[in-house]
PDB file of N, CA and C in Angstrom:
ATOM      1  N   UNK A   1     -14.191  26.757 -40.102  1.00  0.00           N
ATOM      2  CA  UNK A   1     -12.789  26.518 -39.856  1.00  0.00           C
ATOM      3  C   UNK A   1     -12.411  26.850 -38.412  1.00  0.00           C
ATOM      4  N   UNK A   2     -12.900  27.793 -37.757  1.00  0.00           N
ATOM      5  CA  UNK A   2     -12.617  28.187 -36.642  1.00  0.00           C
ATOM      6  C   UNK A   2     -13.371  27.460 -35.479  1.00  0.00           C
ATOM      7  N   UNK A   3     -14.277  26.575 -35.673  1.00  0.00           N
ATOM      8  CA  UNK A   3     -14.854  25.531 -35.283  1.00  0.00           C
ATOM      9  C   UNK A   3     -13.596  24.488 -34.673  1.00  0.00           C
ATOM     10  N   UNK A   4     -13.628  24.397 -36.189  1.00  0.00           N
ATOM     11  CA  UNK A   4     -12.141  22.917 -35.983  1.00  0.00           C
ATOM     12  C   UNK A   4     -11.152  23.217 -35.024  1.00  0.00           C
ATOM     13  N   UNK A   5     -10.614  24.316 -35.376  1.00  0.00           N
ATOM     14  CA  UNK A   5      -9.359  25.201 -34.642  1.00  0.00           C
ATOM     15  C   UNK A   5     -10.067  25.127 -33.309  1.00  0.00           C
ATOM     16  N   UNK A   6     -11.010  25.310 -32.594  1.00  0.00           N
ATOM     17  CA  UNK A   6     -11.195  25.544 -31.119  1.00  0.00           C
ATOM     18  C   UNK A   6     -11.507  24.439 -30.693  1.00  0.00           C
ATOM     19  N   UNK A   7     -12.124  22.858 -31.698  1.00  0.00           N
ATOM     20  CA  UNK A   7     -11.956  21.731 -31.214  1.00  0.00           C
ATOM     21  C   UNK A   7     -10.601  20.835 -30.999  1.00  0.00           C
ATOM     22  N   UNK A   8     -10.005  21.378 -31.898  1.00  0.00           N
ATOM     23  CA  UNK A   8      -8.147  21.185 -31.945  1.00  0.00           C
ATOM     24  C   UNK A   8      -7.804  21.144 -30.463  1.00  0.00           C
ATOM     25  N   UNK A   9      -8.144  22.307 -30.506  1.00  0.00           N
ATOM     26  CA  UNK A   9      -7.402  23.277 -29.215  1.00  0.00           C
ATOM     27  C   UNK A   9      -8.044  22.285 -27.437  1.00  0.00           C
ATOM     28  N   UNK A  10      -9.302  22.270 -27.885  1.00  0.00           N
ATOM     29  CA  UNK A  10      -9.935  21.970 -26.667  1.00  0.00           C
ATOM     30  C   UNK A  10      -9.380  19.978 -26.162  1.00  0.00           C
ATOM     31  N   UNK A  11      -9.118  19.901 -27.054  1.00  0.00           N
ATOM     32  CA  UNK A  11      -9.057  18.325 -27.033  1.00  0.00           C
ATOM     33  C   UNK A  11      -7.084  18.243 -27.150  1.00  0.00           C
ATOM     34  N   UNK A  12      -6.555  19.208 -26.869  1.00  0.00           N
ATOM     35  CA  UNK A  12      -5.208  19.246 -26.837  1.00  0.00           C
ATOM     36  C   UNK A  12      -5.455  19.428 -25.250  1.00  0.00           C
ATOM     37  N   UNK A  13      -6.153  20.220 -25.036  1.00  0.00           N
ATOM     38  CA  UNK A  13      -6.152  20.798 -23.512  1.00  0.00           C
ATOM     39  C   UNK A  13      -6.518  19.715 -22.550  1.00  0.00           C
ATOM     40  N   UNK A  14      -7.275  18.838 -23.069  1.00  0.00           N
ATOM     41  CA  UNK A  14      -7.805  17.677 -22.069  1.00  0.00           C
ATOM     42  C   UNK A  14      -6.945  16.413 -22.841  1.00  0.00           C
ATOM     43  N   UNK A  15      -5.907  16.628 -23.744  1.00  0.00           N
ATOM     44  CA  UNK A  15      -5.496  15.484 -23.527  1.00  0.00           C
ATOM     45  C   UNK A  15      -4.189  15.551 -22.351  1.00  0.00           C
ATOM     46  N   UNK A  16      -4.056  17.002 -22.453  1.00  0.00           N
ATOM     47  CA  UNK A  16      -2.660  17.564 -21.598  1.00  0.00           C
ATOM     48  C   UNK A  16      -3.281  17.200 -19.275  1.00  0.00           C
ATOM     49  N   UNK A  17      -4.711  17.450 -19.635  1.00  0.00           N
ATOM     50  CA  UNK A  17      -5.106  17.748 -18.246  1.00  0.00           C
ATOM     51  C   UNK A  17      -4.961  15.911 -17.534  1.00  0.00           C
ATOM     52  N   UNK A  18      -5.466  15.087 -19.069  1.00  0.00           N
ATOM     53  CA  UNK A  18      -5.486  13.177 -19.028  1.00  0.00           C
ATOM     54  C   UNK A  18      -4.266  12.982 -18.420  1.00  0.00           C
ATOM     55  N   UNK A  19      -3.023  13.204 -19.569  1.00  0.00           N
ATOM     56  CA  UNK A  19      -1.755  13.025 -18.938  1.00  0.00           C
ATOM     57  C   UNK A  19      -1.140  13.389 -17.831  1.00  0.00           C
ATOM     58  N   UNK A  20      -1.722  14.788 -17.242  1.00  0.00           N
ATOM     59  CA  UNK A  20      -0.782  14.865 -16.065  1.00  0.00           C
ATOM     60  C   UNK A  20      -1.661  14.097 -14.700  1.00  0.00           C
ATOM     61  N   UNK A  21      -3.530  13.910 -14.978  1.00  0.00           N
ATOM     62  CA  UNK A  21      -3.394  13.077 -14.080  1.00  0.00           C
ATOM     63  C   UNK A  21      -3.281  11.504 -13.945  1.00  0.00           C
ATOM     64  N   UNK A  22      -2.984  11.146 -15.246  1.00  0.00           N
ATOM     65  CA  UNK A  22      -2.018  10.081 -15.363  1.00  0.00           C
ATOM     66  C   UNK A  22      -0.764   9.520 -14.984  1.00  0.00           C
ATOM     67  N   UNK A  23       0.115  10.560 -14.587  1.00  0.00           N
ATOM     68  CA  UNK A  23       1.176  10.507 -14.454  1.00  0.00           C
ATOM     69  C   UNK A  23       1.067  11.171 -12.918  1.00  0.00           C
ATOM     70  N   UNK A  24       0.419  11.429 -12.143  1.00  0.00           N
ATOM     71  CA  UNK A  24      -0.457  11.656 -10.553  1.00  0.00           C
ATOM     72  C   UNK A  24      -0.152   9.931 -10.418  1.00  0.00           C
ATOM     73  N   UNK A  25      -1.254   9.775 -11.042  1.00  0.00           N
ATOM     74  CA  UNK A  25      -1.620   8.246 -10.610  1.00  0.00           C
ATOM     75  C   UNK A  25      -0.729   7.019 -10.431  1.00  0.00           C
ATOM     76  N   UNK A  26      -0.003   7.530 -11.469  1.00  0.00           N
ATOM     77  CA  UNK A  26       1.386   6.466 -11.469  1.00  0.00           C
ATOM     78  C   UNK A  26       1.972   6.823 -10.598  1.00  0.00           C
ATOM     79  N   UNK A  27       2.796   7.704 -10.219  1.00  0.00           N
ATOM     80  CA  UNK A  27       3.194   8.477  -8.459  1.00  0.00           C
ATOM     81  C   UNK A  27       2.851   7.498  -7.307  1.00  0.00           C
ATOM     82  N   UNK A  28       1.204   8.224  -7.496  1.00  0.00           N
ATOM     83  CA  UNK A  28       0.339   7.335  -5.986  1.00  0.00           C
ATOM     84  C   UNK A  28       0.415   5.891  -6.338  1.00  0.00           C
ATOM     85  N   UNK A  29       0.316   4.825  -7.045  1.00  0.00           N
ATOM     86  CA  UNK A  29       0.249   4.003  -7.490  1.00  0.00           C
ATOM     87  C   UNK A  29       2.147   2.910  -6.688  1.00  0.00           C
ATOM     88  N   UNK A  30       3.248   3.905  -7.036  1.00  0.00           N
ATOM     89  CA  UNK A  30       4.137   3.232  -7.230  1.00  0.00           C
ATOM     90  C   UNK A  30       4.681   3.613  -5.066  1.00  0.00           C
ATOM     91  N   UNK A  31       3.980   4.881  -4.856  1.00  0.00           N
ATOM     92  CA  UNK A  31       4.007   4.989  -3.185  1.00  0.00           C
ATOM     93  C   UNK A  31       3.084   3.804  -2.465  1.00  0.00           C
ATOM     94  N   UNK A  32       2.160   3.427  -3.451  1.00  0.00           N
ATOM     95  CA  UNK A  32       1.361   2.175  -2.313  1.00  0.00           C
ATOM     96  C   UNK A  32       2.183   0.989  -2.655  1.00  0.00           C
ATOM     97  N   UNK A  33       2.689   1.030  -3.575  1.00  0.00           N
ATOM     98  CA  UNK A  33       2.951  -0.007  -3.925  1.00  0.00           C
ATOM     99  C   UNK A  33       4.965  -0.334  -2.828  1.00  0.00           C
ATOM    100  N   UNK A  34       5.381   0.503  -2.994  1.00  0.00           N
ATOM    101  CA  UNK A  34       6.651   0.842  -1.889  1.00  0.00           C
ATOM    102  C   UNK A  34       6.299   0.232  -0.304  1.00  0.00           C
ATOM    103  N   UNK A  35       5.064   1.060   0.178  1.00  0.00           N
ATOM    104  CA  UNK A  35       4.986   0.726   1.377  1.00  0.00           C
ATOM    105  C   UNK A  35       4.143  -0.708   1.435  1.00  0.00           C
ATOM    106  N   UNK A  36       3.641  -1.163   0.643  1.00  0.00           N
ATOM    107  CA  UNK A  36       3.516  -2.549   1.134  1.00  0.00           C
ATOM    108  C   UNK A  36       4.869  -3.223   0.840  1.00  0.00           C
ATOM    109  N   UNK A  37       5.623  -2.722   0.068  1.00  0.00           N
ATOM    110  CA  UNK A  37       7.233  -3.862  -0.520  1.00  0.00           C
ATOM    111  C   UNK A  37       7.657  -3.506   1.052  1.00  0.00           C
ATOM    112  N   UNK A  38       7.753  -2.377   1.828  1.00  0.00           N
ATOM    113  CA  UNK A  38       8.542  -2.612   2.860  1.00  0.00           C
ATOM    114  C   UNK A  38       7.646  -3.290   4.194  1.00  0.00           C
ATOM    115  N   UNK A  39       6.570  -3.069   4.246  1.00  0.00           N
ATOM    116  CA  UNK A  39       5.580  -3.636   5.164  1.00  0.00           C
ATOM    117  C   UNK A  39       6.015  -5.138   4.918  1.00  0.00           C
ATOM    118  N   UNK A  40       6.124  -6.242   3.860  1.00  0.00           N
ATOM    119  CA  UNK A  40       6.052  -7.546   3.681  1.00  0.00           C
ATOM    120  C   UNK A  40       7.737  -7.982   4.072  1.00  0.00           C
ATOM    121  N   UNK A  41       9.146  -6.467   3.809  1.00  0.00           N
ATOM    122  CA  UNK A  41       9.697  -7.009   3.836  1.00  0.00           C
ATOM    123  C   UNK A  41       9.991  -7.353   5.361  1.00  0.00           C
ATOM    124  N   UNK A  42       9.712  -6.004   6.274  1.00  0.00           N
ATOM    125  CA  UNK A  42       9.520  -6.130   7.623  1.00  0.00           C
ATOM    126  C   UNK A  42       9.219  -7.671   8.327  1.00  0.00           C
ATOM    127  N   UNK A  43       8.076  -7.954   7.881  1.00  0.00           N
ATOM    128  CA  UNK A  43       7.110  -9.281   8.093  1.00  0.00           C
ATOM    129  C   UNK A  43       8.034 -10.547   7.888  1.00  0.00           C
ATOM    130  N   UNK A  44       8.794  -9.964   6.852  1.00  0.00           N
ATOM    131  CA  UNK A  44       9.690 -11.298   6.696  1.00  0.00           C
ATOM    132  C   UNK A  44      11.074 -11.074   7.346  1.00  0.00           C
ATOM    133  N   UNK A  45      11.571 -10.177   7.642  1.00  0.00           N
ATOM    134  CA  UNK A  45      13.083 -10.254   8.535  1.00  0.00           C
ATOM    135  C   UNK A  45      12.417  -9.925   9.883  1.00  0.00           C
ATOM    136  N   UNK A  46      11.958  -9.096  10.324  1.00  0.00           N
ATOM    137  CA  UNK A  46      11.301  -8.870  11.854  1.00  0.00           C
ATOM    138  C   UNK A  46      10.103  -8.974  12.384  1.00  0.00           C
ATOM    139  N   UNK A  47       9.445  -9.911  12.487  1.00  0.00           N
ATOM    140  CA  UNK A  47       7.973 -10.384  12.465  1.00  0.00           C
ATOM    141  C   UNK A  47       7.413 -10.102  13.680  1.00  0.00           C
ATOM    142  N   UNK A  48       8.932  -9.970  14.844  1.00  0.00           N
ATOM    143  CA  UNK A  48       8.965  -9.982  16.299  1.00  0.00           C
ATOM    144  C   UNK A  48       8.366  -8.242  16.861  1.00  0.00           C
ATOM    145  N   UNK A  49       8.730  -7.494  15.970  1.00  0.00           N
ATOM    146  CA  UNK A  49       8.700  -6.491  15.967  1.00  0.00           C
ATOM    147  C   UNK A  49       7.873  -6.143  15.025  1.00  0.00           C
ATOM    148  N   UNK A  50       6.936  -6.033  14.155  1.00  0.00           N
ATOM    149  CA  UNK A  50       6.102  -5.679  13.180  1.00  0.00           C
ATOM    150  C   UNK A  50       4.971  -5.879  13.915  1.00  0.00           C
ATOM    151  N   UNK A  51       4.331  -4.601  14.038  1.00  0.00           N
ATOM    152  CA  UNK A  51       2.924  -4.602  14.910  1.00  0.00           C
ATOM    153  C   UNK A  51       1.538  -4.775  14.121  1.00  0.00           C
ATOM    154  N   UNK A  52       1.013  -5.492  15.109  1.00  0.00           N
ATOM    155  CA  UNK A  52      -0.255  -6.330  14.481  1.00  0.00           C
ATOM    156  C   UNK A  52      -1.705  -5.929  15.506  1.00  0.00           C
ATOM    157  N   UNK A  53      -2.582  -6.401  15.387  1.00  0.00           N
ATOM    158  CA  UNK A  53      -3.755  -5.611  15.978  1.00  0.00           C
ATOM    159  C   UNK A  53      -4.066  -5.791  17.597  1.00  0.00           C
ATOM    160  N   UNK A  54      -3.756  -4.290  17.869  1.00  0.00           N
ATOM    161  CA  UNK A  54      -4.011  -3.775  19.536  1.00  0.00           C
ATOM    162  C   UNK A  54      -2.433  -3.411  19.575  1.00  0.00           C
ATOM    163  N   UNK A  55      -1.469  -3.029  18.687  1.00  0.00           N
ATOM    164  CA  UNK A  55      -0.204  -2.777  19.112  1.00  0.00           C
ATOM    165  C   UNK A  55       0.348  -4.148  19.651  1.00  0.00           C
ATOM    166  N   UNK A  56      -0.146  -5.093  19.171  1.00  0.00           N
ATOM    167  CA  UNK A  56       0.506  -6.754  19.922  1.00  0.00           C
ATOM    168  C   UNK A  56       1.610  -7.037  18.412  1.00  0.00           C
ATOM    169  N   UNK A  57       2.635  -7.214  18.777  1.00  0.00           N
ATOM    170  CA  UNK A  57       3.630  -7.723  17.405  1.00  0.00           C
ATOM    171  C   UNK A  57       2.346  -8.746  17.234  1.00  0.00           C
ATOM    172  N   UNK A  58       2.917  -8.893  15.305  1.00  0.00           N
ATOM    173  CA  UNK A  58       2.022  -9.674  14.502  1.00  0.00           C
ATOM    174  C   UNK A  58       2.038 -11.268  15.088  1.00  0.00           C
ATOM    175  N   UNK A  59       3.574 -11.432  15.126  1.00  0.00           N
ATOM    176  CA  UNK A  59       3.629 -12.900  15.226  1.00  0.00           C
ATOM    177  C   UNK A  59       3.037 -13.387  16.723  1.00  0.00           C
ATOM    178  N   UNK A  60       3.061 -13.008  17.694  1.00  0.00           N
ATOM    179  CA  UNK A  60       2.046 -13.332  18.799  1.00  0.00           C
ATOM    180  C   UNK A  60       0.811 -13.797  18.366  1.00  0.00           C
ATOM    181  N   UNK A  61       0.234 -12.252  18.222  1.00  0.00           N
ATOM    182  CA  UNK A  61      -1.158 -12.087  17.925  1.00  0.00           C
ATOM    183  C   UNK A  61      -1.615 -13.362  16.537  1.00  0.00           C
ATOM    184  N   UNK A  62      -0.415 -13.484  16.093  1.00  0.00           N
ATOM    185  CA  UNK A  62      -1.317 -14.550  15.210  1.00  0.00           C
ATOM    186  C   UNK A  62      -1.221 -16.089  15.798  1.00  0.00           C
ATOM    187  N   UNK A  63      -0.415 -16.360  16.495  1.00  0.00           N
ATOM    188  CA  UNK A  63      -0.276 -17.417  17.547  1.00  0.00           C
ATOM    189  C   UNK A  63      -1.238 -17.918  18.328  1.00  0.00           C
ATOM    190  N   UNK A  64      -1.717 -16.542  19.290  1.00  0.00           N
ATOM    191  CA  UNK A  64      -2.994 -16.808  20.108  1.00  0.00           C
ATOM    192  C   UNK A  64      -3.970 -16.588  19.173  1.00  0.00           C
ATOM    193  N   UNK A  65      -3.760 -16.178  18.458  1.00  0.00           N
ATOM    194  CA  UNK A  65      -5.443 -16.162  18.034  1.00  0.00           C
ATOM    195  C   UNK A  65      -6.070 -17.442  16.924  1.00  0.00           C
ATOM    196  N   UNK A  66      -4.964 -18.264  16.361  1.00  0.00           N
ATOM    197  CA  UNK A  66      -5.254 -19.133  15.921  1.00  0.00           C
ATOM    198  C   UNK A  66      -5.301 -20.553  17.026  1.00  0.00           C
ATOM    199  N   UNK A  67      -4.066 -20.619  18.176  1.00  0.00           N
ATOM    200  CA  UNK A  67      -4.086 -21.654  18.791  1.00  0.00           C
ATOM    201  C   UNK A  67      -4.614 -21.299  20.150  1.00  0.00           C
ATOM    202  N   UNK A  68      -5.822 -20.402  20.562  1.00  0.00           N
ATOM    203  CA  UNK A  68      -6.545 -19.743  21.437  1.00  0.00           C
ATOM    204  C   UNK A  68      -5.302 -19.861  22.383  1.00  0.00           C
ATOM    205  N   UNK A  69      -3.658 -20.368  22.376  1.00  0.00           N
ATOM    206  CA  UNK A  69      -2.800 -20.349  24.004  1.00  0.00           C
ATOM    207  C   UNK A  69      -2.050 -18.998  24.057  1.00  0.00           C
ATOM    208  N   UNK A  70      -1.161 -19.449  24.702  1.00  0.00           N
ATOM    209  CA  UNK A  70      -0.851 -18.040  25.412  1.00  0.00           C
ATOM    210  C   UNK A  70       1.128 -18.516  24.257  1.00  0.00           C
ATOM    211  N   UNK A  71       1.535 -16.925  23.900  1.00  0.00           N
ATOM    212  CA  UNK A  71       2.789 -17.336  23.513  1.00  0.00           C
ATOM    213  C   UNK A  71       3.614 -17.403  24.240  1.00  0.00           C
ATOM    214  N   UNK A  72       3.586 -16.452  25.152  1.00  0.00           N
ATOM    215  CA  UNK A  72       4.704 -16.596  26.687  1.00  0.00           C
ATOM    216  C   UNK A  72       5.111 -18.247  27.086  1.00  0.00           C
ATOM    217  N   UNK A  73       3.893 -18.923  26.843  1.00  0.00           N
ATOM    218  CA  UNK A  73       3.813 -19.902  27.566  1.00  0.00           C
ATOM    219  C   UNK A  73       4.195 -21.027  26.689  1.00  0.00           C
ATOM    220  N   UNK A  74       4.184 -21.100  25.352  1.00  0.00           N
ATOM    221  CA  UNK A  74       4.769 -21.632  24.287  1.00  0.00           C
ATOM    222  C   UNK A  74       6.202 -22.566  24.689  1.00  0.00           C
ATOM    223  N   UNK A  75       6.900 -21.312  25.185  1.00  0.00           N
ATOM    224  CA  UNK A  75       8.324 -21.987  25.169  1.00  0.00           C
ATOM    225  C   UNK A  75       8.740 -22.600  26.305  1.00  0.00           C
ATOM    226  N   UNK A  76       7.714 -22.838  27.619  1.00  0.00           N
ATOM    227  CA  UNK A  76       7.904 -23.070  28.540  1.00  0.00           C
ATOM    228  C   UNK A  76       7.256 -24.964  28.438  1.00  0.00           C
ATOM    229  N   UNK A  77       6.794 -25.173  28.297  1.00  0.00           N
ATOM    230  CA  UNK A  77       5.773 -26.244  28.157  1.00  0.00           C
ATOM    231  C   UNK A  77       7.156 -27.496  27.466  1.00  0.00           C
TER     232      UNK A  77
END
């Protein structure tokens, strides 16, 4: 009987240790999930300003690097 009772016990204890890092996970889960909602919303109202790789705003850097030109020079042409 006292068998049972300390398997009771032990499997209360790890279902308690499951849940709280369950409820960790959901936390971290809903913080990654935040900073990409504001990263995309950035991207979509200020694209001009949302930095992209080498500190170059995104929307440049994706300009030249798909149409090898220059963006400066974009609006001049």
């Amino acid at each position: 009987m006292a068998d049972v009772m300390k398997a009771s016990r032990e499997s209360g204890a790890s279902a308690n240790v499951m849940e709280r890092r369950r409820h960790i996970a959901w936390i971290l889960i809903l913080i990654a999930d935040a900073g990409i909602t504001a990263w995309g919303a950035m991207a979509a109202a200020l694209p001009d300003l949302l930095p992209g790789p080498g500190g170059t705003p995104i929307l440049t850097a994706g300009y030249e690097g798909f149409s090898k030109g220059s963006w400066s020079r974009l609006g001049k042409n």
